[in-house]
PDB file of N, CA and C in Angstrom:
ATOM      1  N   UNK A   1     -71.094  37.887   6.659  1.00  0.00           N
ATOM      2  CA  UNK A   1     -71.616  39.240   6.713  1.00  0.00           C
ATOM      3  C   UNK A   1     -72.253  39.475   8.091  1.00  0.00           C
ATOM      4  N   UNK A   2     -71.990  40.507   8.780  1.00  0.00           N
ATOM      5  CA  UNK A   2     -72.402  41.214   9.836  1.00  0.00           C
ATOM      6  C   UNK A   2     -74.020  41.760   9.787  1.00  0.00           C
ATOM      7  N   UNK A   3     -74.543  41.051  11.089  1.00  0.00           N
ATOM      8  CA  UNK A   3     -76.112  41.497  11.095  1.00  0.00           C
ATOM      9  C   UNK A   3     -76.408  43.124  11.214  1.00  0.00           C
ATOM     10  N   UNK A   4     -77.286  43.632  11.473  1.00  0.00           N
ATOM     11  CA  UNK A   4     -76.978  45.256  11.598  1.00  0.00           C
ATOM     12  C   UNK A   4     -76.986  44.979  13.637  1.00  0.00           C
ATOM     13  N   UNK A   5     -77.584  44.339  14.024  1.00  0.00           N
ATOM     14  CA  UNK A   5     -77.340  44.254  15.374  1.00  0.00           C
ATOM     15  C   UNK A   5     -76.144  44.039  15.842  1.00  0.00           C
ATOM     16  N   UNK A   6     -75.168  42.988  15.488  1.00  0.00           N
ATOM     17  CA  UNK A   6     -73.833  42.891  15.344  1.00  0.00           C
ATOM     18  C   UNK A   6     -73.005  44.003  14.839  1.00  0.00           C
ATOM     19  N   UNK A   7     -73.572  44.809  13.949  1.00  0.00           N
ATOM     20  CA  UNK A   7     -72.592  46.010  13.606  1.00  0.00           C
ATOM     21  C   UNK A   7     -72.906  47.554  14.505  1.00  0.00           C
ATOM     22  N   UNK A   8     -73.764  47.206  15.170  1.00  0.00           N
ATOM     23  CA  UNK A   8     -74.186  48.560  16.244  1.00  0.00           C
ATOM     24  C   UNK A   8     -73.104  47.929  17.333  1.00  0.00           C
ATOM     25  N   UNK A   9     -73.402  46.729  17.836  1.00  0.00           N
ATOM     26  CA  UNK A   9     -72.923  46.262  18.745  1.00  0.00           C
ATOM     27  C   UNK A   9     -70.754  46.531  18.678  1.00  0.00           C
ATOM     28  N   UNK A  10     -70.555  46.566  17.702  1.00  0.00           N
ATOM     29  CA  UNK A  10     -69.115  46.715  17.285  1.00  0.00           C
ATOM     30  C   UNK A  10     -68.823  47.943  17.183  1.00  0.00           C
ATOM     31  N   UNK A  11     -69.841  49.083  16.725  1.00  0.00           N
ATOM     32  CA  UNK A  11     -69.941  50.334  16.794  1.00  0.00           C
ATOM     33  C   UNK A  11     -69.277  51.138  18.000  1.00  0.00           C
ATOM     34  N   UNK A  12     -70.687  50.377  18.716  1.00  0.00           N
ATOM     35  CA  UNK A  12     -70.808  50.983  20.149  1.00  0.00           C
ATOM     36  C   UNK A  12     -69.174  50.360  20.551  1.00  0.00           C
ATOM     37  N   UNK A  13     -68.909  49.337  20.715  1.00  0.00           N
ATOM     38  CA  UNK A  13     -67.310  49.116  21.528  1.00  0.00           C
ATOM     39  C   UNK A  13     -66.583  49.888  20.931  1.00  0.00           C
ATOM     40  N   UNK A  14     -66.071  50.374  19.575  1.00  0.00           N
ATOM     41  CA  UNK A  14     -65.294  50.981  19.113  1.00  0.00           C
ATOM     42  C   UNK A  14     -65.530  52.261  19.508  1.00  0.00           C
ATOM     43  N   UNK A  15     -66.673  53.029  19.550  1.00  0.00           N
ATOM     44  CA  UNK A  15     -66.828  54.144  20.373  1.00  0.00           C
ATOM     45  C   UNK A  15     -66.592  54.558  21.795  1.00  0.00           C
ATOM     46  N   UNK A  16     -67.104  53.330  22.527  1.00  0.00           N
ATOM     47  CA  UNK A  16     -66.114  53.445  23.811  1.00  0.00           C
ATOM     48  C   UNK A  16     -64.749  53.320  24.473  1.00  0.00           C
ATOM     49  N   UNK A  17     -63.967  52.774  23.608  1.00  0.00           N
ATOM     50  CA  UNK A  17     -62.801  52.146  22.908  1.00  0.00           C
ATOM     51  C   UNK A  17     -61.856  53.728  23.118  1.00  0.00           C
ATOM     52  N   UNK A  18     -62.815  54.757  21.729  1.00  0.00           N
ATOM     53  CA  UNK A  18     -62.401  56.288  21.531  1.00  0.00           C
ATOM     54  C   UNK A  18     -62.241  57.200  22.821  1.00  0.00           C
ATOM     55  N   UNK A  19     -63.839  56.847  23.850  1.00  0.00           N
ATOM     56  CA  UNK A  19     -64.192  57.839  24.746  1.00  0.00           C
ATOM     57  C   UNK A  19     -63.002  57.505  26.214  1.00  0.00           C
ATOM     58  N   UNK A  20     -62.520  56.274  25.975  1.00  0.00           N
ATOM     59  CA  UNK A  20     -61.607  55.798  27.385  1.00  0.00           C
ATOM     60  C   UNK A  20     -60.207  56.469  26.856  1.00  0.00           C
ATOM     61  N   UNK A  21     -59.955  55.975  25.342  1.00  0.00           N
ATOM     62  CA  UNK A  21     -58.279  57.195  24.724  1.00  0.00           C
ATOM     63  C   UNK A  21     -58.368  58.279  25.212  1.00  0.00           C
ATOM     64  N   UNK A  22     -59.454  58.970  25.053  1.00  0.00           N
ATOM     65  CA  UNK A  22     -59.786  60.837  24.981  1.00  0.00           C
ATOM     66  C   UNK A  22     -59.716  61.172  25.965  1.00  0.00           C
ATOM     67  N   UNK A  23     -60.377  60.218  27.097  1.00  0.00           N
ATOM     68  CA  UNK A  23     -60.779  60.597  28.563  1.00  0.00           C
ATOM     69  C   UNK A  23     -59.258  60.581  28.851  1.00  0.00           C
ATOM     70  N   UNK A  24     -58.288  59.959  29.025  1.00  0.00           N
ATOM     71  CA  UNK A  24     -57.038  59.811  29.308  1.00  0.00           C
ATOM     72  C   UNK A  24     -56.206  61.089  29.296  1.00  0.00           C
ATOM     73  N   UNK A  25     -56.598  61.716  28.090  1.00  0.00           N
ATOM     74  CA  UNK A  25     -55.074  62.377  27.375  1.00  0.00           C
ATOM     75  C   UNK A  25     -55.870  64.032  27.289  1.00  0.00           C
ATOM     76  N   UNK A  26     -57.630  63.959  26.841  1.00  0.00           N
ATOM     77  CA  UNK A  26     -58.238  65.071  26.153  1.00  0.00           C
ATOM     78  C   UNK A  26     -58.859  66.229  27.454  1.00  0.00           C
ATOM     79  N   UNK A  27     -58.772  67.150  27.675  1.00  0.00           N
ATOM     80  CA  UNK A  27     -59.969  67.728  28.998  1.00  0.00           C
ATOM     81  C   UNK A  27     -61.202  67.777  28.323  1.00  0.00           C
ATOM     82  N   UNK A  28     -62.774  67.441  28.904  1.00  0.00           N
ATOM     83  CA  UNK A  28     -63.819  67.004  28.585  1.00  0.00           C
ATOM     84  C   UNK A  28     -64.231  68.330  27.505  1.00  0.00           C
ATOM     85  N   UNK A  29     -63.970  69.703  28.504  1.00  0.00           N
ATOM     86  CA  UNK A  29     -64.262  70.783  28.114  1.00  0.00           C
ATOM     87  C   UNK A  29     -63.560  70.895  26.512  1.00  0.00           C
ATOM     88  N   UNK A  30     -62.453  70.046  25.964  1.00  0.00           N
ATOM     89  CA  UNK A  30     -62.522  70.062  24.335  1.00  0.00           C
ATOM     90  C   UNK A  30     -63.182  69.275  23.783  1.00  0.00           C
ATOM     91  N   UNK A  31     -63.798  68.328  24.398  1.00  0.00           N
ATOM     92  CA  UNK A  31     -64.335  67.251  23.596  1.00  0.00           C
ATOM     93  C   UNK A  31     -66.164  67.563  23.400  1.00  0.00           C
ATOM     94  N   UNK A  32     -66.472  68.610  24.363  1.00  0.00           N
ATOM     95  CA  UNK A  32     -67.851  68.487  24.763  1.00  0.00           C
ATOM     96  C   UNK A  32     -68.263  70.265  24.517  1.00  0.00           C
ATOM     97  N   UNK A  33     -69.743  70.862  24.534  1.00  0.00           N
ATOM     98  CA  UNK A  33     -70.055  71.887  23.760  1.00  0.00           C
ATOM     99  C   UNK A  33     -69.943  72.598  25.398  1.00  0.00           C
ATOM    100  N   UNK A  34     -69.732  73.530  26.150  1.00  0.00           N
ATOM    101  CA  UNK A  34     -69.769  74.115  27.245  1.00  0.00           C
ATOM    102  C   UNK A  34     -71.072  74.394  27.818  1.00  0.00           C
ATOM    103  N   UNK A  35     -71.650  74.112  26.963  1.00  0.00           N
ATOM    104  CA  UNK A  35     -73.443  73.846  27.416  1.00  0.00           C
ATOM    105  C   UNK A  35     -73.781  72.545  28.377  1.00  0.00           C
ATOM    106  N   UNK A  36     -73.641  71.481  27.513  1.00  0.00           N
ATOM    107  CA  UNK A  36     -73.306  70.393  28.234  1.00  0.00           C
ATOM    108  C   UNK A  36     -72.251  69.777  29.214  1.00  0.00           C
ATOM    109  N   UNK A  37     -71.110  70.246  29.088  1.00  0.00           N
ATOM    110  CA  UNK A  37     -70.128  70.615  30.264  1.00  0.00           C
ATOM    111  C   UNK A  37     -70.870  71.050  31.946  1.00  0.00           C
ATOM    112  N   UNK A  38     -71.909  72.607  31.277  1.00  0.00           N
ATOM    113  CA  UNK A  38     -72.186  73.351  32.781  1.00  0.00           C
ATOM    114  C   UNK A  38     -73.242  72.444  32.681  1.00  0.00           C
ATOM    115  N   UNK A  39     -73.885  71.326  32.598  1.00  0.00           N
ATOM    116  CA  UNK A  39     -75.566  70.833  32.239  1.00  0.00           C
ATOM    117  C   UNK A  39     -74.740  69.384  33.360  1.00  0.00           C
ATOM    118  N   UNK A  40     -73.760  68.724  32.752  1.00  0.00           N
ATOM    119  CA  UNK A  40     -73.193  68.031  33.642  1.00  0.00           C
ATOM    120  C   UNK A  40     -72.688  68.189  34.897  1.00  0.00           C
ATOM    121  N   UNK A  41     -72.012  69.124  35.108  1.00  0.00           N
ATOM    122  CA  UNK A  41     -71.471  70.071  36.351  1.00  0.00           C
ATOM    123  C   UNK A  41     -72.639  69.578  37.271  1.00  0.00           C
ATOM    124  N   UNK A  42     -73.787  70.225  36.992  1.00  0.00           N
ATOM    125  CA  UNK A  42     -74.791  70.729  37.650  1.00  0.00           C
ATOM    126  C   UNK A  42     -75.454  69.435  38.411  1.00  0.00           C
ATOM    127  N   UNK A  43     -75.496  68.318  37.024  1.00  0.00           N
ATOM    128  CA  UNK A  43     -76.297  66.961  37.900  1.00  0.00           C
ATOM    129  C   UNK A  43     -75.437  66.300  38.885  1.00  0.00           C
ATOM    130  N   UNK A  44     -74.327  66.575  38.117  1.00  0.00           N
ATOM    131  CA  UNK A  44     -73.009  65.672  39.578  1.00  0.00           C
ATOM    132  C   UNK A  44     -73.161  66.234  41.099  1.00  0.00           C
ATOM    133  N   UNK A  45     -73.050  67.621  41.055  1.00  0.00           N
ATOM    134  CA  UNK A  45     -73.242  68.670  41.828  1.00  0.00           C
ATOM    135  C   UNK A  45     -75.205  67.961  42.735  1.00  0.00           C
ATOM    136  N   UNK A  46     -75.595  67.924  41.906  1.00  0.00           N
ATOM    137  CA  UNK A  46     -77.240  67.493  42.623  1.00  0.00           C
ATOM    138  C   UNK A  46     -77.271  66.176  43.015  1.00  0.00           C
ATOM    139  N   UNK A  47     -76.477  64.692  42.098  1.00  0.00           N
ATOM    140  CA  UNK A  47     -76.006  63.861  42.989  1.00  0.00           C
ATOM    141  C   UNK A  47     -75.254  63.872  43.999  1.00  0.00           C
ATOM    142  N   UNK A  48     -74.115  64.346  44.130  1.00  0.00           N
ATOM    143  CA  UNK A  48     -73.422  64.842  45.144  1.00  0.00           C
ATOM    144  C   UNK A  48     -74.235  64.875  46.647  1.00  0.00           C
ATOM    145  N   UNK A  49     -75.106  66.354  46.262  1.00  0.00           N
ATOM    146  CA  UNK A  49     -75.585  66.683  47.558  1.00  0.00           C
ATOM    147  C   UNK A  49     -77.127  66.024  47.758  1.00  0.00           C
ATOM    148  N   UNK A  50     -77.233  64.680  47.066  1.00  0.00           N
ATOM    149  CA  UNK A  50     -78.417  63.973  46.992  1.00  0.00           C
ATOM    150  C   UNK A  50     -80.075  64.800  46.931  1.00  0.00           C
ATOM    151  N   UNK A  51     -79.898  65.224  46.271  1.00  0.00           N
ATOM    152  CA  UNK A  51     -81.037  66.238  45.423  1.00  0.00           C
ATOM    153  C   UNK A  51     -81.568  65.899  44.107  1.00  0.00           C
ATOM    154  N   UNK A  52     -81.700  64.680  43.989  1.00  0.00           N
ATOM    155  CA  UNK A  52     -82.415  63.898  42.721  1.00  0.00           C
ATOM    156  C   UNK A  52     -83.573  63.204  43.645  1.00  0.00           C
ATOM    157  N   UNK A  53     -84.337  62.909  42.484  1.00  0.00           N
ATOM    158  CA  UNK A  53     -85.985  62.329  43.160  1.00  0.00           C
ATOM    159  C   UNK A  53     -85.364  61.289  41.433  1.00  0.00           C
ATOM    160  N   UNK A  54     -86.516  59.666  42.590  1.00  0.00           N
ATOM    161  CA  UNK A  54     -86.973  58.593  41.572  1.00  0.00           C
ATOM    162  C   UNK A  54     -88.040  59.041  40.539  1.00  0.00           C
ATOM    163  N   UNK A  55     -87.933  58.791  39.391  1.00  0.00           N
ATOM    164  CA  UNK A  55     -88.919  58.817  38.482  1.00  0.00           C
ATOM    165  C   UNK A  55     -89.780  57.260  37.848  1.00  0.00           C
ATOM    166  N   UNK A  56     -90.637  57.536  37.407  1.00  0.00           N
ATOM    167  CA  UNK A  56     -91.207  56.201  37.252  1.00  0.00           C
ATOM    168  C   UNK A  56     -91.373  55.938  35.751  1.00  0.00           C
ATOM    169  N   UNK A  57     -90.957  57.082  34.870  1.00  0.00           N
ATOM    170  CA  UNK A  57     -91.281  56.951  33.693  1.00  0.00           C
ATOM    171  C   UNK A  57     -90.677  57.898  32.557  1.00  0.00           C
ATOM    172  N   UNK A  58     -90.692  58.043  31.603  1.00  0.00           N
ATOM    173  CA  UNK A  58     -89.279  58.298  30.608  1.00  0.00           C
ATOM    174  C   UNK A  58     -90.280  60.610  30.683  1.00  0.00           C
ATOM    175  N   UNK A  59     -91.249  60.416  30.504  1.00  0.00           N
ATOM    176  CA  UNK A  59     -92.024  61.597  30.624  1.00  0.00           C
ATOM    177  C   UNK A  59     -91.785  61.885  31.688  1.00  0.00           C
ATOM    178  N   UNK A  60     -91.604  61.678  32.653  1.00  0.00           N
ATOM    179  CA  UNK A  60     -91.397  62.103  34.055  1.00  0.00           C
ATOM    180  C   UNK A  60     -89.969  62.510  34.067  1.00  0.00           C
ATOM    181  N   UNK A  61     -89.170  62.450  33.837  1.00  0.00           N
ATOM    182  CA  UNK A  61     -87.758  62.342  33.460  1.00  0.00           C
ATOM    183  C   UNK A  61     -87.530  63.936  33.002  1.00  0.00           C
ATOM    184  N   UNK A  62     -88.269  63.981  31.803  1.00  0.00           N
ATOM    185  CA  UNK A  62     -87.760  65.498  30.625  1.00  0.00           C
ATOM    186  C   UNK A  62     -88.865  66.243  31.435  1.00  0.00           C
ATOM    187  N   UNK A  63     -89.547  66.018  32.609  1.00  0.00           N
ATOM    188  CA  UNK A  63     -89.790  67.383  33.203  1.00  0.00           C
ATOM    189  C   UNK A  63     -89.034  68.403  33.670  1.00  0.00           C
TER     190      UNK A  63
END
């Protein structure tokens, strides 16, 4: 019998397993809500043009 740590752990691969099929064949924009689509856009776009600051802490973060 599978620990529950062992069964997250099998979870999680089988889920990434899904997200590498989808990424292949699916455009993100069906897989994802268009909220989060333009929410992603935006941080790539701010990495990109190096416009992110270090944070030191998980509260500092969701400012």
């Amino acid at each position: 019998m599978a620990t529950p740590r062992r069964e997250l752990i099998e979870m999680l691969q089988a889920y990434k397993a899904l997200e590498r099929i989808l990424a292949r064949d699916v455009d993100p924009r069906e897989l994802y809500r268009s909220d989060f689509v333009r929410g992603l856009n935006t941080a790539l776009r701010e990495v990109r043009k190096g416009s992110t600051r270090k944070v030191r802490s998980f509260e500092e973060f969701v400012r």
